[in-house]
Every structure is written in structure tokens, then in C-alpha cells.
Protein backbone atom coordinates (compact mmCIF):
# COMPACT_ATOMS: atom_id res chain seq x y z
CA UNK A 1 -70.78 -8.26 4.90
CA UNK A 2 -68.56 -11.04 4.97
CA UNK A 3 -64.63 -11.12 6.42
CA UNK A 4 -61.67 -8.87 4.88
CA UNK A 5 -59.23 -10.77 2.75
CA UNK A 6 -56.15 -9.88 1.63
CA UNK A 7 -54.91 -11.39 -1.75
CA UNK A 8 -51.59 -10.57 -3.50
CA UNK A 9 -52.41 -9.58 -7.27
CA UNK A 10 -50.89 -12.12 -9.78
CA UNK A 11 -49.24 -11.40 -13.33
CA UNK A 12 -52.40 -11.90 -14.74
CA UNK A 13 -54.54 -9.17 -12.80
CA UNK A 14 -56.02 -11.68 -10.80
CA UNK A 15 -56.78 -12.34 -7.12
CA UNK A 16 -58.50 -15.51 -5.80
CA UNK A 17 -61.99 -15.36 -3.74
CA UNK A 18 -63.26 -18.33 -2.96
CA UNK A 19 -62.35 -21.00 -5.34
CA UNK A 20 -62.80 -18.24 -8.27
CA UNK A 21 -60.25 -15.21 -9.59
CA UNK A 22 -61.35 -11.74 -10.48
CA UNK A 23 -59.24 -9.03 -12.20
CA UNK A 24 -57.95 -5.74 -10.93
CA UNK A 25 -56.11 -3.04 -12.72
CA UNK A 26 -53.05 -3.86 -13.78
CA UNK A 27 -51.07 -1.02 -12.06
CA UNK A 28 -51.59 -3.57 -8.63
CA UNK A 29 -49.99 -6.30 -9.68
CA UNK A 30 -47.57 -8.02 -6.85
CA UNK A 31 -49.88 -5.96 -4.26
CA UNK A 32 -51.74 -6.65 -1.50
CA UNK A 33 -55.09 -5.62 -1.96
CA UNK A 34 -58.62 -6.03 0.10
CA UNK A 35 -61.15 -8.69 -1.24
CA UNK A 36 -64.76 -8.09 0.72
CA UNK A 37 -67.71 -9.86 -0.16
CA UNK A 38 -71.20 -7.62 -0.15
CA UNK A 39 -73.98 -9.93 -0.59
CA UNK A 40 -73.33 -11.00 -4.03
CA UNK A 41 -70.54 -8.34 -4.97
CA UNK A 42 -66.63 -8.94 -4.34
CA UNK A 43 -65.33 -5.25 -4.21
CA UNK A 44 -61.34 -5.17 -4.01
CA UNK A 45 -59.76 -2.27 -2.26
CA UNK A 46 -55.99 -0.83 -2.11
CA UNK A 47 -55.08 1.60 0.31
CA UNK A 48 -58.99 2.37 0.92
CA UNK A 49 -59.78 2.95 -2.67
CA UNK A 50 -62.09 1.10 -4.40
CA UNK A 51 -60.17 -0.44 -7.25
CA UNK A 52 -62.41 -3.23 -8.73
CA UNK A 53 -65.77 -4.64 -8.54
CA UNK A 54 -67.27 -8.00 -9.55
CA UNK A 55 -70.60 -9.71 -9.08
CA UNK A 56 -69.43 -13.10 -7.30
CA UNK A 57 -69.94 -16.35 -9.25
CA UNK A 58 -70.83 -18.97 -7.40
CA UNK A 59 -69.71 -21.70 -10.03
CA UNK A 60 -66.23 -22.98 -8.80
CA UNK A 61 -62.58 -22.64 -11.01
CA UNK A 62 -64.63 -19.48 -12.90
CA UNK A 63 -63.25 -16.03 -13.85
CA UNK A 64 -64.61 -13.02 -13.88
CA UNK A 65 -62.80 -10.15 -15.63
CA UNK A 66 -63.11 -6.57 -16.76
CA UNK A 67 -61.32 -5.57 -20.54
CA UNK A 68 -60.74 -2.13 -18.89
CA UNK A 69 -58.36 -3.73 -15.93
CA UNK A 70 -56.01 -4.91 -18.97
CA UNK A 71 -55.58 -1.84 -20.70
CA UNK A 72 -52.51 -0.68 -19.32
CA UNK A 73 -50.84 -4.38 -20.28
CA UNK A 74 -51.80 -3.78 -23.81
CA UNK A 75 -51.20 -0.55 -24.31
CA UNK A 76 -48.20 0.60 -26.31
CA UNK A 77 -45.39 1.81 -23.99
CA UNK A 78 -43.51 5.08 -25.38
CA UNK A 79 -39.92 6.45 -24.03
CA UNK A 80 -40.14 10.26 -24.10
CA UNK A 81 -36.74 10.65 -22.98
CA UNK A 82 -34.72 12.22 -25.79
CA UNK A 83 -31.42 10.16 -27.52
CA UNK A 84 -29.03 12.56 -27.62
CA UNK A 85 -26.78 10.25 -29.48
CA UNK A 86 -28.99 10.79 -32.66
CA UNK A 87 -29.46 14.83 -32.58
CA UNK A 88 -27.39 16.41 -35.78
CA UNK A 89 -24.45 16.32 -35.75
CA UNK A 90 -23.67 14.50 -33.21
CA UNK A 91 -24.18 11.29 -34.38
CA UNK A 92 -20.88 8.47 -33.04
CA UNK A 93 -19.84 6.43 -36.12
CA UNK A 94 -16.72 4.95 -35.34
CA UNK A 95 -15.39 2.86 -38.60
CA UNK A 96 -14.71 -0.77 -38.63
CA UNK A 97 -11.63 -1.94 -40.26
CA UNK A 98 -12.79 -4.47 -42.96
CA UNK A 99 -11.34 -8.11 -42.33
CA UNK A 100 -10.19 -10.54 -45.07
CA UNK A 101 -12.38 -13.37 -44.72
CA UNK A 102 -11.15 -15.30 -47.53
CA UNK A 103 -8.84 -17.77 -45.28
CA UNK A 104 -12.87 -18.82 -44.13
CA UNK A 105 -14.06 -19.91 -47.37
CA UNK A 106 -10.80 -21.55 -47.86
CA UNK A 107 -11.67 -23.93 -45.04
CA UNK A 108 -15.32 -24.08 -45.93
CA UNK A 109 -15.15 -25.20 -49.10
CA UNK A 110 -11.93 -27.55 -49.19
């Protein structure tokens, strides 16, 4: 087993392990999380969970991802909190006063 590191998750899902990155789920982005090398595995950890695991490349600048750890970034994000404004009947429509934009033109078009 080699040494406990702790790396901050980026933006992009990934953490840095020795000149590589490897993804995590995206719910631990701007965490700290665990990297620990096992022979030729790089498991990361949050809180003592098991949240990722990669087989280490040993090319340098590489990355190693998993589709899965993106999900949540590409999913489609709902609201289920209700708009009351737009129930019946209840809908605000306050009226505009209409403006004479003629004077506009005028000075357009002179």
C-alpha cells in the first residue's frame, strides 16, 4: 500500500495522482477526498467510503475516467417546487400603458 493523499476534487471530477487525474462522482466536487494507491489500483475515499476506483496508468499527463462519475453533470435538473404565481386565477398581469414612439422614428429617419 502506498501513502494517503488528500486531493481537492476539481470542476471537472478530477483529482491528480501522480502526474495523472482520475474522476470521481460529481457530487465531491470542491472536496477533500483520499487518493491510496493498491498495487496498481488508485481507490479514492470520502469520509471512509469508497467513492471511485481506477487502475493507475503509468503513462504521464493521462486520464482515466468513468461515464458514470458524470452523470449527475449531465443530467437534466428539475424544480419541483410549485409557482404559485401561475395557479388559476391567480395569475399577476399588471397592464402597461402603451407609449407613443413616433417622436423615435422622427429622429431616426430625418
Amino acid at each position: 500500500m502506498d501513502k494517503i493523499n488528500l486531493r481537492r476534487v476539481q470542476k471537472d471530477c478530477l483529482i491528480s495522482h501522480a502526474g495523472n487525474q482520475y474522476s470521481v462522482p460529481a457530487e465531491y466536487i470542491g472536496k477533500d477526498v483520499a487518493a491510496v494507491a493498491l498495487d496498481s489500483m488508485l481507490a479514492a475515499y470520502y469520509e471512509g467510503k469508497q467513492i471511485a476506483l481506477h487502475r493507475i496508468s503509468y503513462q504521464k499527463k493521462d486520464m482515466v475516467v468513468n461515464p458514470q462519475h458524470y452523470r449527475r453533470l449531465t443530467m437534466k435538473q428539475t424544480m419541483d417546487a410549485e409557482n404559485i404565481l401561475l395557479e388559476q386565477d391567480k395569475v399577476i398581469d399588471l397592464p402597461l400603458k402603451s407609449s407613443d414612439l413616433s417622436r423615435y422614428d422622427e429622429v431616426l429617419y430625418e
